[in-house]
C-alpha atoms as a PDB file:
ATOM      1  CA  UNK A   1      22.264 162.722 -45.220  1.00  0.00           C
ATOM      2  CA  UNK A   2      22.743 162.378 -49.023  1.00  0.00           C
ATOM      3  CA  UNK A   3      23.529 158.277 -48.272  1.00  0.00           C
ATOM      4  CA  UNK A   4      20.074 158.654 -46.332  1.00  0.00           C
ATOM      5  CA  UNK A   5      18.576 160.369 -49.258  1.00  0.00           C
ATOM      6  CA  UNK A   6      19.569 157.572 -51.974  1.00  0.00           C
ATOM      7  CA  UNK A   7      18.563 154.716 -49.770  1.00  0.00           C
ATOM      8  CA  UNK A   8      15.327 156.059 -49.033  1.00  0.00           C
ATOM      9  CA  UNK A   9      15.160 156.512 -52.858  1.00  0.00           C
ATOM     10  CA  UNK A  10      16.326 152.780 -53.914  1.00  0.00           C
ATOM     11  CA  UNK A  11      13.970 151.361 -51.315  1.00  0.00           C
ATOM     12  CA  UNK A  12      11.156 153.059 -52.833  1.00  0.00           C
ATOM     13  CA  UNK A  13      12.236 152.212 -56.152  1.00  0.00           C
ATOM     14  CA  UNK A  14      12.674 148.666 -55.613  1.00  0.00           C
ATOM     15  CA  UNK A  15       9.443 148.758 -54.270  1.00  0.00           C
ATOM     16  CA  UNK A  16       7.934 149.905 -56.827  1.00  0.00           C
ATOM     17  CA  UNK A  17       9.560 147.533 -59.208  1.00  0.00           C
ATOM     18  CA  UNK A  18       8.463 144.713 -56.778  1.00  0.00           C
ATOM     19  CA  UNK A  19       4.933 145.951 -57.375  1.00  0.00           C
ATOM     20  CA  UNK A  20       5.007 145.632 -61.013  1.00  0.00           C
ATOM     21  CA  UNK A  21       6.329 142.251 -60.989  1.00  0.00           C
ATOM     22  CA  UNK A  22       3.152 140.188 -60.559  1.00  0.00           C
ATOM     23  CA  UNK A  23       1.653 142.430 -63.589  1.00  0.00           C
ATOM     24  CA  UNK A  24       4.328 141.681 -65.435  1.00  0.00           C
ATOM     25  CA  UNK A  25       4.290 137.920 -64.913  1.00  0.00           C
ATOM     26  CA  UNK A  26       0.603 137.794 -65.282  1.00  0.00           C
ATOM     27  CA  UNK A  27       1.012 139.873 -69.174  1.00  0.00           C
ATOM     28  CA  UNK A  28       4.001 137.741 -70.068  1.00  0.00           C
ATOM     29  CA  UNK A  29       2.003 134.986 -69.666  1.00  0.00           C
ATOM     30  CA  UNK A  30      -0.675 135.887 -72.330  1.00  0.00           C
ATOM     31  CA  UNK A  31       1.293 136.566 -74.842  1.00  0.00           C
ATOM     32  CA  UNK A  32       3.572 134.143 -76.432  1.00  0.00           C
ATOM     33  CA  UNK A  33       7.358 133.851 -77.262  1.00  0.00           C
ATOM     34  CA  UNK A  34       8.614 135.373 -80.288  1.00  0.00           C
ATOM     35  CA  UNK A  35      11.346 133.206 -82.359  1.00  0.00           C
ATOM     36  CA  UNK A  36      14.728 134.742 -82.349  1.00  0.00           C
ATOM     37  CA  UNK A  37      14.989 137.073 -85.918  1.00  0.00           C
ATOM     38  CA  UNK A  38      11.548 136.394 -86.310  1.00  0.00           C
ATOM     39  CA  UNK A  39       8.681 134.199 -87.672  1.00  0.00           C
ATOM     40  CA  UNK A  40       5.615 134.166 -89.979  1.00  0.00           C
ATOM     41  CA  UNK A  41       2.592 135.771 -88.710  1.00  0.00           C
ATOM     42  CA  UNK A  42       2.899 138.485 -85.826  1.00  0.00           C
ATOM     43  CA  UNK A  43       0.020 140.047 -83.690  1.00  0.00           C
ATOM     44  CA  UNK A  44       0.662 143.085 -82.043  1.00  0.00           C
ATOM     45  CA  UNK A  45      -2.695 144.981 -79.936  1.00  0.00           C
ATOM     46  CA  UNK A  46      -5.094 145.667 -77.016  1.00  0.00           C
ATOM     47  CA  UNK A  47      -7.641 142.936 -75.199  1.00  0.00           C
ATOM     48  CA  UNK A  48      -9.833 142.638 -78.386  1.00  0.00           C
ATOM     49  CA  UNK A  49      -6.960 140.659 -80.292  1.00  0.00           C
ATOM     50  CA  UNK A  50      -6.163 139.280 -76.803  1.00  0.00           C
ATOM     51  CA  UNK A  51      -9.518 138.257 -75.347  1.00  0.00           C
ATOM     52  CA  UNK A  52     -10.482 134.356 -75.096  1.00  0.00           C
ATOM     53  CA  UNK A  53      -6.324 133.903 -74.969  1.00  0.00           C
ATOM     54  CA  UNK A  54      -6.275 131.420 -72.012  1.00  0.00           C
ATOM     55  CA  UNK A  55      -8.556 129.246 -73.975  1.00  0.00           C
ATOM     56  CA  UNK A  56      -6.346 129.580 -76.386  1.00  0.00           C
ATOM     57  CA  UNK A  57      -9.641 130.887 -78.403  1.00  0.00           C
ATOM     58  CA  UNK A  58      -8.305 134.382 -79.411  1.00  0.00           C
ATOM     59  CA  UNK A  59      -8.346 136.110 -82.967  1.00  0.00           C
ATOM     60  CA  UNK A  60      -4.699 134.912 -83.499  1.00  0.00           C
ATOM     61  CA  UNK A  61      -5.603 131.543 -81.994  1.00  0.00           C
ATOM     62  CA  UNK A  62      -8.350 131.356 -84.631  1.00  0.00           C
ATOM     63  CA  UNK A  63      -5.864 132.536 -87.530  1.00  0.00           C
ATOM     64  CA  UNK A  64      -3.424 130.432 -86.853  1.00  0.00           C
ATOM     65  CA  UNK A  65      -6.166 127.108 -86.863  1.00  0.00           C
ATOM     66  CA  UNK A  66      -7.507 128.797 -90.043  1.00  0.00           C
ATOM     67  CA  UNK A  67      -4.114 129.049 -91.911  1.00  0.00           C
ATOM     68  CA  UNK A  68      -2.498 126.591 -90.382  1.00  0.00           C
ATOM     69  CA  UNK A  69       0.922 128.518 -90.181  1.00  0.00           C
ATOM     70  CA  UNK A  70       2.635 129.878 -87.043  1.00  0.00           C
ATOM     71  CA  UNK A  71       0.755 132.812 -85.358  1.00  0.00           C
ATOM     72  CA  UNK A  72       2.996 134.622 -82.278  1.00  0.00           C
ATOM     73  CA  UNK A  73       0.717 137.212 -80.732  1.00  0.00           C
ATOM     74  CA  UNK A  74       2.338 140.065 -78.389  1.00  0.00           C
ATOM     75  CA  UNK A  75      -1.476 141.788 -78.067  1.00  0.00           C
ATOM     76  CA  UNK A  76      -1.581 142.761 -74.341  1.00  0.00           C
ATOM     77  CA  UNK A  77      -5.477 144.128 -72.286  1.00  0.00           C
ATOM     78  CA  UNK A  78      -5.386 147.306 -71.905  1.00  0.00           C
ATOM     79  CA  UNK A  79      -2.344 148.450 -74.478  1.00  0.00           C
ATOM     80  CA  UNK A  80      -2.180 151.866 -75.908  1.00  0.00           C
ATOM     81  CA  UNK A  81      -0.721 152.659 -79.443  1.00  0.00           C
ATOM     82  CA  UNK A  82       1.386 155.087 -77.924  1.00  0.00           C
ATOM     83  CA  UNK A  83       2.091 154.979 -74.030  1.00  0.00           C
ATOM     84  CA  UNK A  84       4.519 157.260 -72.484  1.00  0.00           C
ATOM     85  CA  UNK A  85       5.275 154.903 -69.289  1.00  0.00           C
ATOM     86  CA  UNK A  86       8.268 153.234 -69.065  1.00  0.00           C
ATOM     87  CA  UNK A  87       7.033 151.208 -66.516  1.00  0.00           C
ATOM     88  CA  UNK A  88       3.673 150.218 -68.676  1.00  0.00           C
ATOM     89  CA  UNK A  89       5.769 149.449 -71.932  1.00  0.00           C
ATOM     90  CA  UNK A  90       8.086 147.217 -70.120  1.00  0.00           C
ATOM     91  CA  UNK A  91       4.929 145.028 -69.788  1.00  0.00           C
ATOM     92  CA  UNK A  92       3.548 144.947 -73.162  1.00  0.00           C
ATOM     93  CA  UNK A  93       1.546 148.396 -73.133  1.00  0.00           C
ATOM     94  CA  UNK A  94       2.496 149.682 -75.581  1.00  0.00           C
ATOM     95  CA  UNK A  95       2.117 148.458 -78.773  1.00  0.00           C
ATOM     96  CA  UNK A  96       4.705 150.096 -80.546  1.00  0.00           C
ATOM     97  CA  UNK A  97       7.081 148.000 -78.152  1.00  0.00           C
ATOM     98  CA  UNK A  98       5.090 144.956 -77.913  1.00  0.00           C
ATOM     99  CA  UNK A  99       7.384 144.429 -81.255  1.00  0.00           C
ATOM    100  CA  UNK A 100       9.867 141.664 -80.327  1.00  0.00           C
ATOM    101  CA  UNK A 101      12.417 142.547 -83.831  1.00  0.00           C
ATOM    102  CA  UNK A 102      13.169 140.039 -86.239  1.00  0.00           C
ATOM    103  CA  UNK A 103      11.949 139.749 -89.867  1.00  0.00           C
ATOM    104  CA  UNK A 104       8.591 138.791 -90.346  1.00  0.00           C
ATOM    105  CA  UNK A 105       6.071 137.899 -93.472  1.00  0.00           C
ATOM    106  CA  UNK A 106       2.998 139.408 -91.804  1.00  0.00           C
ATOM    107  CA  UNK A 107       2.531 141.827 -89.033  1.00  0.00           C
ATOM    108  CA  UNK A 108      -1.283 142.266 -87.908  1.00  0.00           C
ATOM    109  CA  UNK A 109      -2.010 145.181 -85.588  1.00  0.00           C
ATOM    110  CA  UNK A 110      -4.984 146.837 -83.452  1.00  0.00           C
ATOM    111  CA  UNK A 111      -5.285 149.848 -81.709  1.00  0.00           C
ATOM    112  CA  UNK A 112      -6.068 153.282 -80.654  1.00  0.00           C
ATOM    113  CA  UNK A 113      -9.248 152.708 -78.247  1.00  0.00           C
ATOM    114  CA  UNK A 114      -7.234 152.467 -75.221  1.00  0.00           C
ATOM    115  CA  UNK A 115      -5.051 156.127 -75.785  1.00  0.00           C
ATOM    116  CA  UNK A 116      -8.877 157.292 -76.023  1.00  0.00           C
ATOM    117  CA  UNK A 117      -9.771 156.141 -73.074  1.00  0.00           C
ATOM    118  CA  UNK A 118      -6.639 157.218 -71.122  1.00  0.00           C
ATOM    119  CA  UNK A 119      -5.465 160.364 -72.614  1.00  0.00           C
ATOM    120  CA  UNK A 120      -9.041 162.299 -73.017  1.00  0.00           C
ATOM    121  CA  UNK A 121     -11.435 159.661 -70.929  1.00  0.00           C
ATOM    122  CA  UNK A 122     -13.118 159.517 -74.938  1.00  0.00           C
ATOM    123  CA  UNK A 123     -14.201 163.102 -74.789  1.00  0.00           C
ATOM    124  CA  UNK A 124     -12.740 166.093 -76.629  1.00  0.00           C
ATOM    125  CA  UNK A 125     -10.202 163.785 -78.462  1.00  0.00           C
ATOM    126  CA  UNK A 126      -9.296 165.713 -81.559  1.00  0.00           C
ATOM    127  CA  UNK A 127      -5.655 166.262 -80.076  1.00  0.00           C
ATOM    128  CA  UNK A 128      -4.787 162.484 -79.415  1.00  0.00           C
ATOM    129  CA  UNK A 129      -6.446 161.501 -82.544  1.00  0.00           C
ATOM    130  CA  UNK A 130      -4.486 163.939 -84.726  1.00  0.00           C
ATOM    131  CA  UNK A 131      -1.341 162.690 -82.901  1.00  0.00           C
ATOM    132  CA  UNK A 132      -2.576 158.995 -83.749  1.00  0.00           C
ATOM    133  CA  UNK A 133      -2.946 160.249 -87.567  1.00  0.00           C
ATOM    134  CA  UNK A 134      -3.148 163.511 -88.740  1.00  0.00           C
ATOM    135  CA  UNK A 135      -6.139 164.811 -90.845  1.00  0.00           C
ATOM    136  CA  UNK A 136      -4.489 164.474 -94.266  1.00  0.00           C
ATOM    137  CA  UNK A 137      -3.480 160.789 -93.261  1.00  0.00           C
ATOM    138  CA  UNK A 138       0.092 161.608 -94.431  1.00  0.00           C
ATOM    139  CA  UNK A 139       1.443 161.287 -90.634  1.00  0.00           C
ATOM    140  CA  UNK A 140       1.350 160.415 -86.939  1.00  0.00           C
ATOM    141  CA  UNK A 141       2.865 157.368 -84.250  1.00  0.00           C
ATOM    142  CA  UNK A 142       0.630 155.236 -86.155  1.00  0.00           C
ATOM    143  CA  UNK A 143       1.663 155.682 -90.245  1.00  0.00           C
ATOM    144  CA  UNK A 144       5.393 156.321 -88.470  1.00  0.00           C
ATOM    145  CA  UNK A 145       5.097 152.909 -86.888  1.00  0.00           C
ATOM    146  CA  UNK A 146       3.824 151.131 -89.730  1.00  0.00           C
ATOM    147  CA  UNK A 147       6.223 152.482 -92.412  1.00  0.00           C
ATOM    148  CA  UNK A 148       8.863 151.198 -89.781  1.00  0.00           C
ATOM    149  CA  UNK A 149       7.797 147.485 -89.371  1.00  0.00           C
ATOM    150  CA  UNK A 150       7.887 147.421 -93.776  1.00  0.00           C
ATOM    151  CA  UNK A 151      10.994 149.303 -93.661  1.00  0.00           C
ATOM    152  CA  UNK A 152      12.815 146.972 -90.802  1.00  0.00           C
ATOM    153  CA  UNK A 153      11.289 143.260 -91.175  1.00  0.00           C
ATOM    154  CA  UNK A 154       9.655 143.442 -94.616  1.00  0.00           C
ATOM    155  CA  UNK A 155       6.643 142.065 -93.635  1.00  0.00           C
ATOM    156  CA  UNK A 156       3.218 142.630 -95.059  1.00  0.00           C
ATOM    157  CA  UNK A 157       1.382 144.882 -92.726  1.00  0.00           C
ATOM    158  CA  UNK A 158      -2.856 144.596 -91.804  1.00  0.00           C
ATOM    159  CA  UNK A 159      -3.903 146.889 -89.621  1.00  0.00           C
ATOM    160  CA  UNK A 160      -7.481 145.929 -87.991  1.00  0.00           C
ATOM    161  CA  UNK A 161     -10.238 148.175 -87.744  1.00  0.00           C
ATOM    162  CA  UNK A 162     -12.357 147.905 -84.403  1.00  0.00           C
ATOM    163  CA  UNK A 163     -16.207 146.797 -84.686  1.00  0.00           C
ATOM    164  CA  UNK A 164     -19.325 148.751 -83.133  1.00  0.00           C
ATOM    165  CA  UNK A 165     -20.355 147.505 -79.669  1.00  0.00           C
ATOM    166  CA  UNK A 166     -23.338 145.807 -78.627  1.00  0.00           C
ATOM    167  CA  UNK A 167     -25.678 148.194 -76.462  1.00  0.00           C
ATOM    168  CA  UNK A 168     -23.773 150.860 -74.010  1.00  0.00           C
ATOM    169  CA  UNK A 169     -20.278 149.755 -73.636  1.00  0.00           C
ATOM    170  CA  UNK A 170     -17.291 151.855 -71.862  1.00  0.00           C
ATOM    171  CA  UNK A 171     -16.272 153.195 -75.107  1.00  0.00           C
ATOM    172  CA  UNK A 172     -19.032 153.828 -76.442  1.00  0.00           C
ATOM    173  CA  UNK A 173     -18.407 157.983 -76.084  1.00  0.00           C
ATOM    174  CA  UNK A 174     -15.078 157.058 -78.145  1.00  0.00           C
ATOM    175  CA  UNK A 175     -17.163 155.680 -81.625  1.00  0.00           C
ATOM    176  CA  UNK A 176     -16.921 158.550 -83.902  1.00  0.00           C
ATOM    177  CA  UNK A 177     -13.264 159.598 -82.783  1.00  0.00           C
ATOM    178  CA  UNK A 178     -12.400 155.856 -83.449  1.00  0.00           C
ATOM    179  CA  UNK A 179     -14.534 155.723 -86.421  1.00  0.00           C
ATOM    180  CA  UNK A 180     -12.424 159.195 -87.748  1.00  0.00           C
ATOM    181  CA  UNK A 181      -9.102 157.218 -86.942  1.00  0.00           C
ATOM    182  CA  UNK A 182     -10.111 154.501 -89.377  1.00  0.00           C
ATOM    183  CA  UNK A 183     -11.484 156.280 -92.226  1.00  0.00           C
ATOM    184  CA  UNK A 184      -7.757 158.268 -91.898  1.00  0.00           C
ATOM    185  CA  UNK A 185      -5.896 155.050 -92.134  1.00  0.00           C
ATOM    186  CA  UNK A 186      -8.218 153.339 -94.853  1.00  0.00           C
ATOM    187  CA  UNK A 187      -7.225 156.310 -96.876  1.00  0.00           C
ATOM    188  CA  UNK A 188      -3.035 156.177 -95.929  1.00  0.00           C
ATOM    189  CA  UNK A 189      -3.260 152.745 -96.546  1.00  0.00           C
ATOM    190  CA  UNK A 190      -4.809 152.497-100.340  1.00  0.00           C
ATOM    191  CA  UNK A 191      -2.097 154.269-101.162  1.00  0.00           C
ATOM    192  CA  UNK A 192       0.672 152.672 -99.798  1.00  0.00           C
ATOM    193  CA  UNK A 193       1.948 149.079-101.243  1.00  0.00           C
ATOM    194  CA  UNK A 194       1.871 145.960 -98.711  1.00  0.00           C
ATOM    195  CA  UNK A 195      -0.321 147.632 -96.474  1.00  0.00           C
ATOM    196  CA  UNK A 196      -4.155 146.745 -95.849  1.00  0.00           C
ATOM    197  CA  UNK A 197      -6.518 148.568 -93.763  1.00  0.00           C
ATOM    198  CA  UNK A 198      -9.165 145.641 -92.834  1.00  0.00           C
ATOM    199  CA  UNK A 199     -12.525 146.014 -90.462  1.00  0.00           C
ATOM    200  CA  UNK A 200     -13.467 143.664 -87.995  1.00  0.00           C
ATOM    201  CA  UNK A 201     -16.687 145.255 -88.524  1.00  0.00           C
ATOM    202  CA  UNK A 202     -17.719 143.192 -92.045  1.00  0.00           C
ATOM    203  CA  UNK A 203     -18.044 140.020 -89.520  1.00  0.00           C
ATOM    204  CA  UNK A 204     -19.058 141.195 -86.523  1.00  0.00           C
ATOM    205  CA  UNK A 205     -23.085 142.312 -86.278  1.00  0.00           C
ATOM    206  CA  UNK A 206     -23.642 144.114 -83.130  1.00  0.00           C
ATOM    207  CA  UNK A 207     -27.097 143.106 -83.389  1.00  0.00           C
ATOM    208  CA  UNK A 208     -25.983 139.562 -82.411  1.00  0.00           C
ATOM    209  CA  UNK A 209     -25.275 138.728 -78.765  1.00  0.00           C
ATOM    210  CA  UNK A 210     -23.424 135.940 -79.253  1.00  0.00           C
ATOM    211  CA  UNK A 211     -20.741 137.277 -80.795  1.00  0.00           C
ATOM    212  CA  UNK A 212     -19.720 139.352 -77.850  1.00  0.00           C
ATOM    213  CA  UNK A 213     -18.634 138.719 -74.599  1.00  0.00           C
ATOM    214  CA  UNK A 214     -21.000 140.037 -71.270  1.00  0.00           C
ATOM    215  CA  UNK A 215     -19.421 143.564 -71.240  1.00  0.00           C
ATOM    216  CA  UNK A 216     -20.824 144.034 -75.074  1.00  0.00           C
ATOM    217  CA  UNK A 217     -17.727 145.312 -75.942  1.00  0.00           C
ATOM    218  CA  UNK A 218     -14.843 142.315 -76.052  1.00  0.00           C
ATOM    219  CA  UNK A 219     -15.367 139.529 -78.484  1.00  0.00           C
ATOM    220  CA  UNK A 220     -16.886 136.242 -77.516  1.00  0.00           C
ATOM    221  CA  UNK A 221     -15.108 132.665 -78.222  1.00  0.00           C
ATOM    222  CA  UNK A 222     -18.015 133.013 -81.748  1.00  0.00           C
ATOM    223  CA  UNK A 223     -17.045 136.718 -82.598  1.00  0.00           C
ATOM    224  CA  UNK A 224     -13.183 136.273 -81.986  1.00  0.00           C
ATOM    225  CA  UNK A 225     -13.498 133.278 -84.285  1.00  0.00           C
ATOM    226  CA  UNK A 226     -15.397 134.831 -86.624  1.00  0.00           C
ATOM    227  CA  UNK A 227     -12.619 137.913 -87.178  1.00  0.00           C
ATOM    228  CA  UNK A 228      -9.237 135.660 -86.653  1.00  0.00           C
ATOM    229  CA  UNK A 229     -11.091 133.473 -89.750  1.00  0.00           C
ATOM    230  CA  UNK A 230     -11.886 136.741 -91.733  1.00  0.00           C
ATOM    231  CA  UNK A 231      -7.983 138.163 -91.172  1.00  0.00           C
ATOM    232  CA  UNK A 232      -6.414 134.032 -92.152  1.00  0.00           C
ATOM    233  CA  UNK A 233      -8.893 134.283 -95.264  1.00  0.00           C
ATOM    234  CA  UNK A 234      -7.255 137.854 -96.593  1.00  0.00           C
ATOM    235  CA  UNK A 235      -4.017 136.403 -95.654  1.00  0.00           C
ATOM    236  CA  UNK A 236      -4.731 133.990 -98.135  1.00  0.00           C
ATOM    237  CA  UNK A 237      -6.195 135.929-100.414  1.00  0.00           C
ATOM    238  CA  UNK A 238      -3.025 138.450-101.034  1.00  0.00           C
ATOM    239  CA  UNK A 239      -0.353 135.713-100.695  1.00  0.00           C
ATOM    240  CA  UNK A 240       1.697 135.132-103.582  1.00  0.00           C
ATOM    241  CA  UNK A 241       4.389 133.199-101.703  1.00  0.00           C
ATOM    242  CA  UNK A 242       4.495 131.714 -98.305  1.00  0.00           C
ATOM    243  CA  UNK A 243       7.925 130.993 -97.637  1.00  0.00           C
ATOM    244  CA  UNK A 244       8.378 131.532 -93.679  1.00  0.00           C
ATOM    245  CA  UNK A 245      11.201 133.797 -92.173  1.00  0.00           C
ATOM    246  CA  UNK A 246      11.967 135.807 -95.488  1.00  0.00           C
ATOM    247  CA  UNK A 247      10.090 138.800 -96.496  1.00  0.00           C
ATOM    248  CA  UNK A 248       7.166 137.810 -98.727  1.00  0.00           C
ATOM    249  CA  UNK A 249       5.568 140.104-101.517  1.00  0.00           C
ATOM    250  CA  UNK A 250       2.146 140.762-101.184  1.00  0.00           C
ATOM    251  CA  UNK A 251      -0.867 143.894-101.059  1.00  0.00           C
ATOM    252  CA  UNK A 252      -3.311 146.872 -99.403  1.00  0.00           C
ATOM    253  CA  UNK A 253      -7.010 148.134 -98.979  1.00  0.00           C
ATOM    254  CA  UNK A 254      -9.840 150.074 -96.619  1.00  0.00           C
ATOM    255  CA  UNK A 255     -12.601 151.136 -92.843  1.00  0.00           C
ATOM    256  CA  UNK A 256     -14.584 151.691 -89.916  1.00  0.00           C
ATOM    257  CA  UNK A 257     -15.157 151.221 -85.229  1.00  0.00           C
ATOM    258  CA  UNK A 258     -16.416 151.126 -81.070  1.00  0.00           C
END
């Protein structure tokens, strides 16, 4: 019975793995391969630093053309900052463990929209937004996280601030929450050397239609242009040395959301 038991079990597990397998090919495939111990620039995020990917027109895409320097992104649709699956990390969703290791002069990262979404449907979200960052900025997965990648790889850390939607958009219901997030981590970040709180928001008008794409939420080829050139120019702006594959010394900053 017991033998019965734990083949019945392994079937269904196997299954189940089998089921995640074209998921995880299909993710894989939009992100690209990380150098072993590490590289220049590193992306880490959700489907606004990944949209316009497979025409190789993404945000990192458009830094990389901007700075002309190496840009490896690991941003995966539909990633939460912090996702308890084992199943959903294994593929990229989470973007804690979308980090591939290594050392690393910048790491660029997005998030937060999607643990709204999932964890309180962008409703009463005071408890996964405290969890995020806690009201005195101090802590939380996402100042834990970020203290980690400076601590481990060296690198210069941005983190990206979302932009407001065009018209009624899925988050919409998650804008001041997000908004709250940002203002937190603006804060955390101006006092914290080599790390830069940046919003996608000083490029992106959500007056214009062209810079988003027809669910008024996800950038356009125009708007994710417009923000990978805004994130190469402060790249620019706070380098001091650009010597690839060894920690660099650079600076921080400030915020704002969808």
């Amino acid at each position: 019975m017991n033998t019965v038991r734990s083949s019945i079990f392994s079937l269904s597990r196997l299954l189940r793995i089998i089921a995640t397998l074209p998921v995880f090919f299909i993710l894989s495939a939009c992100t690209d391969p990380a150098p072993r111990g590490g590289g220049d620039i590193l992306v880490l995020g959700d489907s606004i630093m990944a949209w316009n990917s497979l025409a190789n027109a993404s945000i990192p895409d458009a830094m990389q053309r901007t700075l002309g320097r190496r840009v490896v992104s690991k941003a995966v649709p539909g990633a939460q900052f912090d996702n308890s699956s084992a199943v959903a990390a294994a593929v990229g969703l989470d973007i804690q463990r979308q980090f591939p290791g290594g050392r690393w002069n910048w790491v660029v990262v997005n998030g937060g929209a999607n643990d709204l979404g999932a964890d309180c449907g962008c409703g009463a979200c005071g408890q996964t937004v405290d969890a995020l960052i806690n009201p005195d900025a101090m802590q939380g997965s996402i100042p834990s996280f970020i203290q980690k990648l400076r601590q481990s790889t060296g690198a210069q850390v941005i983190w990206m601030g979302y932009y407001a939607g065009s018209g009624q958009t899925s988050f919409k219901g998650c804008r001041d929450d997000l908004v709250e997030i940002e203002k937190r981590l603006a804060r955390w970040a101006m006092s914290r050397q080599g790390i830069t709180f940046l919003d996608s928001e000083d490029v992106i008008n959500r007056n214009d239609p062209a810079l988003f794409a027809s669910d008024n939420t996800h950038p356009s080829v125009k708007g994710s242009a417009l923000i990978g050139a805004y994130l190469a120019q402060q790249i620019k702006a706070r380098t001091t040395s650009a010597v690839p594959n060894k920690p660099s010394l650079y600076s921080s900053d400030r915020a704002q959301a969808d």
